[in-house]
C-alpha atoms as a PDB file:
ATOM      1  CA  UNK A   1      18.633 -59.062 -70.321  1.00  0.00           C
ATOM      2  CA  UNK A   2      20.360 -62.196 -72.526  1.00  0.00           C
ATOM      3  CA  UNK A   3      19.152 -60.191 -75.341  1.00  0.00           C
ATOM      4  CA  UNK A   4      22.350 -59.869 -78.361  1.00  0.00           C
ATOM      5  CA  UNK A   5      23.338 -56.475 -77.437  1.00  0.00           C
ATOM      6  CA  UNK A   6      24.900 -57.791 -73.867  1.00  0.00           C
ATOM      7  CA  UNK A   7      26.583 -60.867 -75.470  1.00  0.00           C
ATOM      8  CA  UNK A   8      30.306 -58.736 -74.582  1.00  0.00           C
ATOM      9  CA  UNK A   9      29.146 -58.032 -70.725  1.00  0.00           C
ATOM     10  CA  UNK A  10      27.857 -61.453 -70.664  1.00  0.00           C
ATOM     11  CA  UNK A  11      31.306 -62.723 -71.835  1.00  0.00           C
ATOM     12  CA  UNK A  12      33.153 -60.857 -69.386  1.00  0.00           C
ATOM     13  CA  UNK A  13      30.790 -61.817 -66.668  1.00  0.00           C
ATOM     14  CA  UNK A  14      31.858 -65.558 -67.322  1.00  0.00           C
ATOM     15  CA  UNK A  15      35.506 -65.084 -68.181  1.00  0.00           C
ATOM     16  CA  UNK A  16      35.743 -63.579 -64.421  1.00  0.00           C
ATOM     17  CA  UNK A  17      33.694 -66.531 -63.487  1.00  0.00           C
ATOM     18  CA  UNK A  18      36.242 -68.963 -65.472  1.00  0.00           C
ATOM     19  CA  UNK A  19      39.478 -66.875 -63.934  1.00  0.00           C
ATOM     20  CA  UNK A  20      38.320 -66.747 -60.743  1.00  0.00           C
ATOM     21  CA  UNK A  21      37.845 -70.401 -60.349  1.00  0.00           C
ATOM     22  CA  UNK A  22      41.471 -71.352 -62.298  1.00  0.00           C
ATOM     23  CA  UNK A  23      43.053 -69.354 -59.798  1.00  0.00           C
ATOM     24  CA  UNK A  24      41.217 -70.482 -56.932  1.00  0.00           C
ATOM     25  CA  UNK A  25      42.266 -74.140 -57.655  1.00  0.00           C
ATOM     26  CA  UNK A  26      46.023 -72.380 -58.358  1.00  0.00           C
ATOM     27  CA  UNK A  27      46.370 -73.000 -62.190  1.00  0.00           C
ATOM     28  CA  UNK A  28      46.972 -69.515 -62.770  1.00  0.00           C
ATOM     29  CA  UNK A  29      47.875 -66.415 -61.129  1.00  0.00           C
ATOM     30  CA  UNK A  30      44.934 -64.531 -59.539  1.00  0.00           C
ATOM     31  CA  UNK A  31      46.563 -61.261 -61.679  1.00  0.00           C
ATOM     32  CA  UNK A  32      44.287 -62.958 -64.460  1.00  0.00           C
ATOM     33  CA  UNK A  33      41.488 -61.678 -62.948  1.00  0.00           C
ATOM     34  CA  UNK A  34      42.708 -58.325 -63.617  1.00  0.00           C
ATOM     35  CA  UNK A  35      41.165 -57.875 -67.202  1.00  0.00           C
ATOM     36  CA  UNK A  36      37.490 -59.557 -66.580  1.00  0.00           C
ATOM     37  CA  UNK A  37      37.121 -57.543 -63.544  1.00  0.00           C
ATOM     38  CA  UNK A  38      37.666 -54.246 -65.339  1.00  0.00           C
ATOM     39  CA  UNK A  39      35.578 -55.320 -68.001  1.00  0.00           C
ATOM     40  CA  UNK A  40      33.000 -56.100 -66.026  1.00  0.00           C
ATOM     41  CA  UNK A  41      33.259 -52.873 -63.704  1.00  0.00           C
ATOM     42  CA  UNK A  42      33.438 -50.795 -67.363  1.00  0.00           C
ATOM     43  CA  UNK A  43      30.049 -52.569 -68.172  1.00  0.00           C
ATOM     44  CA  UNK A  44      28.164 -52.042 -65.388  1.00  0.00           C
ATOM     45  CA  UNK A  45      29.849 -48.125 -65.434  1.00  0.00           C
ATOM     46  CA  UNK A  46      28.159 -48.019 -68.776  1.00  0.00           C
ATOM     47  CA  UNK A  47      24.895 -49.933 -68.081  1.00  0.00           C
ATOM     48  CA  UNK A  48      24.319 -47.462 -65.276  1.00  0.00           C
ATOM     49  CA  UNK A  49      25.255 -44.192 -66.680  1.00  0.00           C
ATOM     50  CA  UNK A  50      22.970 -41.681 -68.019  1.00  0.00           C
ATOM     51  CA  UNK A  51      25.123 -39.664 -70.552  1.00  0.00           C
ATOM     52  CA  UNK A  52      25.726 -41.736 -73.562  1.00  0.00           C
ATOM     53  CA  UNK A  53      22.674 -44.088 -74.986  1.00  0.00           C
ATOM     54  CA  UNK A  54      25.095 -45.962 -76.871  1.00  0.00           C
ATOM     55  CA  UNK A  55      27.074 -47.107 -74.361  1.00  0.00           C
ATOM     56  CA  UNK A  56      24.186 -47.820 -72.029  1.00  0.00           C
ATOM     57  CA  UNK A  57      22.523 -49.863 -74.579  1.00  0.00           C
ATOM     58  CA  UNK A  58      25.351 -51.582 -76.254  1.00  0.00           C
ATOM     59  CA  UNK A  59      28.127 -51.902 -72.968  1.00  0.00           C
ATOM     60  CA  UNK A  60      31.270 -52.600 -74.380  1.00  0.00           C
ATOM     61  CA  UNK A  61      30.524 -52.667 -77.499  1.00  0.00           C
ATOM     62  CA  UNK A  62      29.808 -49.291 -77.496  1.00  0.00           C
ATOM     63  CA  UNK A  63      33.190 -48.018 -76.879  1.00  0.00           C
ATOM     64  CA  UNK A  64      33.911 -49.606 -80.281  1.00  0.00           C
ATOM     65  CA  UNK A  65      31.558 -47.126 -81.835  1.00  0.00           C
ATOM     66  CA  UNK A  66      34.025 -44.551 -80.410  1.00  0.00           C
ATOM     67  CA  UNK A  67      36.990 -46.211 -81.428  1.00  0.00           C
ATOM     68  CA  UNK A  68      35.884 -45.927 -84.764  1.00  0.00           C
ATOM     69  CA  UNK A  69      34.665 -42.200 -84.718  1.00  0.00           C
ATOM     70  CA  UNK A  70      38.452 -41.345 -83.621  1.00  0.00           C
ATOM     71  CA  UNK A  71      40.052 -42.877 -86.418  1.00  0.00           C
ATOM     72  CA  UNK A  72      37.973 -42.267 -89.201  1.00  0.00           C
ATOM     73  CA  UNK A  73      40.027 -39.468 -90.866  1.00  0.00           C
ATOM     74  CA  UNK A  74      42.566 -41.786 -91.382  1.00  0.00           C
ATOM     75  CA  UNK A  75      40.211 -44.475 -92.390  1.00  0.00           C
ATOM     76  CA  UNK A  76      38.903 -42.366 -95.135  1.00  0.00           C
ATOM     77  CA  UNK A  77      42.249 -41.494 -96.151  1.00  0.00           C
ATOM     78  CA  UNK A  78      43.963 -44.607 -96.924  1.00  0.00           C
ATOM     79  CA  UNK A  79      40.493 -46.867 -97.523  1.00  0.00           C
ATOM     80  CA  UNK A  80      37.346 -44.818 -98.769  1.00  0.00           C
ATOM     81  CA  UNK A  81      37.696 -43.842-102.621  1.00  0.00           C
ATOM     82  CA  UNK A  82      36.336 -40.576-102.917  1.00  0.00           C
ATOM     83  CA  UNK A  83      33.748 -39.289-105.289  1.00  0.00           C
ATOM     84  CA  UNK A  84      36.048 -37.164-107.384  1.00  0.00           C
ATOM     85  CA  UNK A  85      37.977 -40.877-108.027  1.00  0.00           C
ATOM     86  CA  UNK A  86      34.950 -42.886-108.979  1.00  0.00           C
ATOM     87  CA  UNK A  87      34.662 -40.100-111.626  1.00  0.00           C
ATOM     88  CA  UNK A  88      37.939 -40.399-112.950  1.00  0.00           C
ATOM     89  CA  UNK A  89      36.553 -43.840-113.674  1.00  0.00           C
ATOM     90  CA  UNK A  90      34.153 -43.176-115.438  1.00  0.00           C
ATOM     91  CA  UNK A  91      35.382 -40.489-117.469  1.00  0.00           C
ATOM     92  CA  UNK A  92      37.981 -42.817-119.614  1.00  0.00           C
ATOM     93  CA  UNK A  93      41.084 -42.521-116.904  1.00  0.00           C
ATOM     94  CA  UNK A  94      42.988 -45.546-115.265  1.00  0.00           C
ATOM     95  CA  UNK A  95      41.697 -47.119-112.416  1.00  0.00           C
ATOM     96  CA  UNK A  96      44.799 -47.828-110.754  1.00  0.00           C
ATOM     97  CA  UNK A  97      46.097 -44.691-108.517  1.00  0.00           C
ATOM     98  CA  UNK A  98      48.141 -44.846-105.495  1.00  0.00           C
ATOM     99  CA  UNK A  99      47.079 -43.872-101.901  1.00  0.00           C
ATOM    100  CA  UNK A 100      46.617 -40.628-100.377  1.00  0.00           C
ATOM    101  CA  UNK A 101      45.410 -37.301-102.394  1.00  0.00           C
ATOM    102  CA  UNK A 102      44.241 -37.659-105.806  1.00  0.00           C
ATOM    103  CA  UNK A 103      44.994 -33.853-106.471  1.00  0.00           C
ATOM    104  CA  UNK A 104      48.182 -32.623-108.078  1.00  0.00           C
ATOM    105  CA  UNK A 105      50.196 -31.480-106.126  1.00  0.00           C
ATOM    106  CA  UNK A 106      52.082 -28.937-108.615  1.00  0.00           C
ATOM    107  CA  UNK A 107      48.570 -27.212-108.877  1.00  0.00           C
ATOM    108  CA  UNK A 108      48.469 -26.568-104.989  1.00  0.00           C
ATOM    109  CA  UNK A 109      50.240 -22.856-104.584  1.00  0.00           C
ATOM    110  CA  UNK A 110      52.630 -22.930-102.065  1.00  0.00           C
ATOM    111  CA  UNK A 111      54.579 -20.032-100.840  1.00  0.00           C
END
């Protein structure tokens, strides 16, 4: 169970710890225990679910995963060259082009 994969529950399991006990001894507001415990509660939600493997192997970190998967088309946009680029390269044309499509746009026929 202290295996890498839970390093992100086990972190939230001891910043509730370390909150808890600040605001017991009144250094800070017991709202700071606010975050941890939902962390904590979205962990053990994913630990004990049955839909997603992901999530109930990675908790957490898994929602990451679908972070990701809901931003990729602009990802891939702005970041990823695209095949049809990398053979401009190599057929004798500059490197540098800006962002966004590298199609003409006066070839696109729009009425």
């Amino acid at each position: 169970m202290f295996s890498r994969r839970y390093l992100a529950m086990w972190s939230a399991i001891a910043l509730l710890g370390l909150s808890t006990a600040l605001a017991a001894t009144q250094y800070v507001s017991w709202l700071w225990i606010v975050v941890p415990l939902a962390l904590v509660a979205l962990g053990i939600f994913d630990l004990t679910q049955q839909r997603h493997a992901i999530l109930r192997n990675y908790p957490l970190w898994g929602h990451f995963r679908f972070l990701f998967e809901f931003i990729r088309p602009e990802i891939r946009q702005y970041f990823v060259a695209y095949s049809r680029r990398a053979r401009r390269r190599n057929s004798g044309v500059p490197a540098c082009q800006g962002l966004g499509s590298s199609s003409k746009a006066s070839a696109l026929d729009v009425t």
